[in-house]
PDB file of N, CA and C in Angstrom:
ATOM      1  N   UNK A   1     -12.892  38.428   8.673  1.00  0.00           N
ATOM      2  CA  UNK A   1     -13.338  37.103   8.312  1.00  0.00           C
ATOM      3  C   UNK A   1     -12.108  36.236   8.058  1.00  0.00           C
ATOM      4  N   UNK A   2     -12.095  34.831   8.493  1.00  0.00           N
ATOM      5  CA  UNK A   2     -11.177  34.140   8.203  1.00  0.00           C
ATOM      6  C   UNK A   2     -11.428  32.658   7.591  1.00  0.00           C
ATOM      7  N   UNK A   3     -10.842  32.540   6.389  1.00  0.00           N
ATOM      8  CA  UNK A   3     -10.885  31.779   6.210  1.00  0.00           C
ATOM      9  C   UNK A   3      -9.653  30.312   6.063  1.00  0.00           C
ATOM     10  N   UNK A   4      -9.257  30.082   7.535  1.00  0.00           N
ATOM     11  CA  UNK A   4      -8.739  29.209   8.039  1.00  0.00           C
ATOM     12  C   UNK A   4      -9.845  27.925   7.044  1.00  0.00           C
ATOM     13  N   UNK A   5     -10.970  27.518   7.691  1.00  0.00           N
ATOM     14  CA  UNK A   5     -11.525  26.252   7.905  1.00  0.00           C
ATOM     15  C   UNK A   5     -11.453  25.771   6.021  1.00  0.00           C
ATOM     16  N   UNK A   6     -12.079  27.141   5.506  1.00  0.00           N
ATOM     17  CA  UNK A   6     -11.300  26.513   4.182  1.00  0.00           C
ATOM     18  C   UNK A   6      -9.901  26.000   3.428  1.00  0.00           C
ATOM     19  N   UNK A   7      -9.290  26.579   3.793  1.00  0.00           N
ATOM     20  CA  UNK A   7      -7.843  26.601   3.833  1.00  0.00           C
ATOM     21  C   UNK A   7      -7.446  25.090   4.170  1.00  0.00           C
ATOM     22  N   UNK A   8      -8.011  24.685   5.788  1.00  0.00           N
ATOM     23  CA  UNK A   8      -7.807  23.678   6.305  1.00  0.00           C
ATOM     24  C   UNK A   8      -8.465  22.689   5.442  1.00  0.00           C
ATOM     25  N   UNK A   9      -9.261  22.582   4.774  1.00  0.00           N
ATOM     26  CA  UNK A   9     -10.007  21.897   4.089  1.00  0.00           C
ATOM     27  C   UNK A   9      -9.932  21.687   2.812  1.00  0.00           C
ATOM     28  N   UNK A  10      -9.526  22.555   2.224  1.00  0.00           N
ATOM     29  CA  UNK A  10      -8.747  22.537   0.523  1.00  0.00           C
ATOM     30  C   UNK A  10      -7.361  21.821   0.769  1.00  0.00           C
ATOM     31  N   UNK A  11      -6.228  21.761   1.876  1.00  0.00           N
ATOM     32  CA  UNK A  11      -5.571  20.926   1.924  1.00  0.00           C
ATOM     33  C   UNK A  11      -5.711  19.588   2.169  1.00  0.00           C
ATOM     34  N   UNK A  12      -7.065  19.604   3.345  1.00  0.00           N
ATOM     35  CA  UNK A  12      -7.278  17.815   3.428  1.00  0.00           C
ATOM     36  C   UNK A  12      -7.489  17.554   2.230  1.00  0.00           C
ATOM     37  N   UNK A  13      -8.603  17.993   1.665  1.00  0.00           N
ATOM     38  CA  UNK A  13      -9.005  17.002   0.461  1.00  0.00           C
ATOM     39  C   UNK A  13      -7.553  16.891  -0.219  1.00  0.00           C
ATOM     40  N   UNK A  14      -6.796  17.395  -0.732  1.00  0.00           N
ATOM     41  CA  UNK A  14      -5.685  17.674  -1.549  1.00  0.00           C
ATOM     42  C   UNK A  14      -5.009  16.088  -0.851  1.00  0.00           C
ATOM     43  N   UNK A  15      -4.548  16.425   0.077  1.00  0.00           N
ATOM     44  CA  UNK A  15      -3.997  15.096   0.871  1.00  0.00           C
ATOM     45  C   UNK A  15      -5.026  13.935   0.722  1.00  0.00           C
ATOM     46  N   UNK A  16      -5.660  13.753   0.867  1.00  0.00           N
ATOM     47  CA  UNK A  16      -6.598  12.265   0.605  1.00  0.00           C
ATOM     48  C   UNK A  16      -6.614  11.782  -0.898  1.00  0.00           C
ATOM     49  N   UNK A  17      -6.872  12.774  -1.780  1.00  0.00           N
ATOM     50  CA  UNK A  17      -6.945  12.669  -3.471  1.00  0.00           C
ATOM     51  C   UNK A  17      -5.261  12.124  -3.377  1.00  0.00           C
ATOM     52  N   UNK A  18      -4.158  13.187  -2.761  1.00  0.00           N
ATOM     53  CA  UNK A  18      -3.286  12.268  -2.861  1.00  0.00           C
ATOM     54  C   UNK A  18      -2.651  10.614  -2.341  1.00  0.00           C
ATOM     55  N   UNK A  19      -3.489  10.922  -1.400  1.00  0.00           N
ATOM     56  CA  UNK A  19      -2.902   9.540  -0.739  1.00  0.00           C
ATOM     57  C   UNK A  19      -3.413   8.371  -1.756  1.00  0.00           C
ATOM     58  N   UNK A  20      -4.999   8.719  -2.024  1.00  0.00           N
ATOM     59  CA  UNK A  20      -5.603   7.950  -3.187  1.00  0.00           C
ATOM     60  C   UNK A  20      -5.032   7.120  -3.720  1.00  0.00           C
ATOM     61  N   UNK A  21      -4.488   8.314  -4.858  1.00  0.00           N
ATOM     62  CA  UNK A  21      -3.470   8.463  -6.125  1.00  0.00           C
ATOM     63  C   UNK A  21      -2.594   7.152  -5.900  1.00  0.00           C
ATOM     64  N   UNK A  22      -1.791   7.476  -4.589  1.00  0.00           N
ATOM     65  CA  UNK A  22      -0.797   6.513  -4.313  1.00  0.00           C
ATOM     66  C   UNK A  22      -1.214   4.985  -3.737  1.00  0.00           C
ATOM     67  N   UNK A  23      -2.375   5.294  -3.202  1.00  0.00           N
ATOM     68  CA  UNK A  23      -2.494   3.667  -2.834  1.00  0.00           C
ATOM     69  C   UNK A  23      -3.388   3.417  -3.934  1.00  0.00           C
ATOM     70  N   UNK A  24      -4.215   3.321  -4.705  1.00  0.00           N
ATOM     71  CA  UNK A  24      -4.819   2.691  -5.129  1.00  0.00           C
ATOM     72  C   UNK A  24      -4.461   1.898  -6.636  1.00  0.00           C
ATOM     73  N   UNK A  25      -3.252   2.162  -6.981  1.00  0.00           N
ATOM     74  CA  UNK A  25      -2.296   1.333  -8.049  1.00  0.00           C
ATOM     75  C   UNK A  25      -1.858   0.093  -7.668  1.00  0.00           C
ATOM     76  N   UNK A  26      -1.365   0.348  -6.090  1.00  0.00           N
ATOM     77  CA  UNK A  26      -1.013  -0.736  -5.591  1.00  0.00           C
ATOM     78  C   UNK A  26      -1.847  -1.310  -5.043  1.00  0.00           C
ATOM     79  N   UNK A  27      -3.036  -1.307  -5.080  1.00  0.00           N
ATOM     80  CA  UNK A  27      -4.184  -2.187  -4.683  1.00  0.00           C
ATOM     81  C   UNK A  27      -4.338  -2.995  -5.945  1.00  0.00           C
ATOM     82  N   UNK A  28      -4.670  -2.159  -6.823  1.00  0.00           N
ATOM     83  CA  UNK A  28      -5.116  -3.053  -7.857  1.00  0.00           C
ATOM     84  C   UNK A  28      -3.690  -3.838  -8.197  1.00  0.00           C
ATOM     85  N   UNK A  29      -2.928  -3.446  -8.235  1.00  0.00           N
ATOM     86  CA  UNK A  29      -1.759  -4.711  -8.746  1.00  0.00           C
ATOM     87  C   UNK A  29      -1.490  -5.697  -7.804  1.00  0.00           C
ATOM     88  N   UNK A  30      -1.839  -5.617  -6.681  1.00  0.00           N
ATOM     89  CA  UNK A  30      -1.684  -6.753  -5.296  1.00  0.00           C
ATOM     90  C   UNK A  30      -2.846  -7.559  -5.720  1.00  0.00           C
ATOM     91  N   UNK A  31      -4.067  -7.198  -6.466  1.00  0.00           N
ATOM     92  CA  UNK A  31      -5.110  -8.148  -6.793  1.00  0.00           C
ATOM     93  C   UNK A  31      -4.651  -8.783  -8.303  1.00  0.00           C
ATOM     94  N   UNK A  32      -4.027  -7.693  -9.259  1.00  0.00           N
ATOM     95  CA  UNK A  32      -3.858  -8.927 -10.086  1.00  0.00           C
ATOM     96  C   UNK A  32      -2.317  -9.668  -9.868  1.00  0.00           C
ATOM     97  N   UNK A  33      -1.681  -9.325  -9.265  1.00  0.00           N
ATOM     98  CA  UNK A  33      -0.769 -10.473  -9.004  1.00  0.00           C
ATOM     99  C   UNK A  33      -1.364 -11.749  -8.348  1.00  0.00           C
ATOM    100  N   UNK A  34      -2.286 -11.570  -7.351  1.00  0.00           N
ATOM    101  CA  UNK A  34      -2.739 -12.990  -7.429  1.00  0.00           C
ATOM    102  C   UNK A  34      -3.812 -13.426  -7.813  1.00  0.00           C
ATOM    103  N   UNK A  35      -4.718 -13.315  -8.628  1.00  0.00           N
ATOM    104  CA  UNK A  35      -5.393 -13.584  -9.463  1.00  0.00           C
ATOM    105  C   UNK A  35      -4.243 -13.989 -11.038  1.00  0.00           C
ATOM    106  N   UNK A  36      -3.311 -13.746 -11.079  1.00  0.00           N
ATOM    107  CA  UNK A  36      -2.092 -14.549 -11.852  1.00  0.00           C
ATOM    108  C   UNK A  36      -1.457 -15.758 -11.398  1.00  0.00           C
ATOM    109  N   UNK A  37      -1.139 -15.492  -9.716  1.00  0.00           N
ATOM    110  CA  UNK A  37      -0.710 -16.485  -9.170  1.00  0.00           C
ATOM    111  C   UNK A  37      -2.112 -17.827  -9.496  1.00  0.00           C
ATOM    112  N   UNK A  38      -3.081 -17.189  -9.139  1.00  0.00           N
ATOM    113  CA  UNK A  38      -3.690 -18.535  -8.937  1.00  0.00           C
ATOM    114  C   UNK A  38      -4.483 -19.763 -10.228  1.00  0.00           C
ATOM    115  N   UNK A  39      -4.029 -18.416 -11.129  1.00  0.00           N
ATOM    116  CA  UNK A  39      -4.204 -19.269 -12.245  1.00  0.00           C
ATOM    117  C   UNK A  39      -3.144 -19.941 -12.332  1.00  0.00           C
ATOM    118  N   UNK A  40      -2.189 -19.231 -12.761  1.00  0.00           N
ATOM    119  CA  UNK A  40      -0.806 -20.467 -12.682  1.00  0.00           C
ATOM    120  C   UNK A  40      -1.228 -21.856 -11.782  1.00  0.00           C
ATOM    121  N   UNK A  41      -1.445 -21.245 -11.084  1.00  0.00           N
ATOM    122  CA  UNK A  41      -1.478 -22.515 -10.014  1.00  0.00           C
ATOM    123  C   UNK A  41      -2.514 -23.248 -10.591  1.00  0.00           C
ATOM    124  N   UNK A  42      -3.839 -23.448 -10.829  1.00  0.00           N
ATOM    125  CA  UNK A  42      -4.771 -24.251 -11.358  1.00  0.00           C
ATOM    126  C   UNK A  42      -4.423 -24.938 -12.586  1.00  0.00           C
ATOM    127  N   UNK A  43      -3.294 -23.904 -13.650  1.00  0.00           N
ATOM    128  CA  UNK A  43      -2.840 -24.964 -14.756  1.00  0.00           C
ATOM    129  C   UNK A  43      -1.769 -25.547 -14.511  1.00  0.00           C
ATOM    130  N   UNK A  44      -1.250 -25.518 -13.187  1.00  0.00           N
ATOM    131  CA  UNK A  44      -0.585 -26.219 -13.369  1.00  0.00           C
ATOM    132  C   UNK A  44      -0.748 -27.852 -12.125  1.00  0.00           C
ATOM    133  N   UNK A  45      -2.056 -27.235 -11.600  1.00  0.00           N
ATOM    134  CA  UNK A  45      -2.468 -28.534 -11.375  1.00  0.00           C
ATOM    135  C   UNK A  45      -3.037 -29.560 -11.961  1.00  0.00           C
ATOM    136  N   UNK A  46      -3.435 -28.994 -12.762  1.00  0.00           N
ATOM    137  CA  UNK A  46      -4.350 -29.156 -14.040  1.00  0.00           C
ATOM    138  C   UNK A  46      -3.462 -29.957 -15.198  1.00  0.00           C
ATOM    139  N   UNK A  47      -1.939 -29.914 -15.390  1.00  0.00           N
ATOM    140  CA  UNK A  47      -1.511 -30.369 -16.140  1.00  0.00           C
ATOM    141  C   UNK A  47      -0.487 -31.846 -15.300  1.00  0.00           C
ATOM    142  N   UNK A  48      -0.464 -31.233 -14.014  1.00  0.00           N
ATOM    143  CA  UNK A  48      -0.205 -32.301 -13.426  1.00  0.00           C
ATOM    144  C   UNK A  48      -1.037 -33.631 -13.346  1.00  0.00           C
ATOM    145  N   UNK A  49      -2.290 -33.758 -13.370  1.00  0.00           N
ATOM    146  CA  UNK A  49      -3.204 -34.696 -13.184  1.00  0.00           C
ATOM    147  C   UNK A  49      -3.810 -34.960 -14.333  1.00  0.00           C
ATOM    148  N   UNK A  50      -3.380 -35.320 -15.211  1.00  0.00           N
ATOM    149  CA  UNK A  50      -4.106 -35.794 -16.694  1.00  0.00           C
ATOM    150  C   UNK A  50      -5.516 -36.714 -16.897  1.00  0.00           C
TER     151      UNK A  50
END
């Protein structure tokens, strides 16, 4: 009996959980950087136009 397909398969998942890991910090900080940017930006249109 071989168990290749598990093998093969306890590493994918391993690799995806990691890739995860790694992208999904930088997702969320690419959203709040601009959701920062764009506030800035509204007060400071906002203070431009009295």
């Amino acid at each position: 009996m071989s168990y290749l397909p598990y093998v093969v398969a306890g590493y994918a998942a391993f690799a995806i959980a990691l890739a995860w890991d790694f992208i999904a910090p930088r997702l969320q900080l690419r959203g709040l950087l601009r959701a920062i940017r764009l506030r800035s930006a509204r007060k400071n249109a906002k203070n431009r136009n009295p």
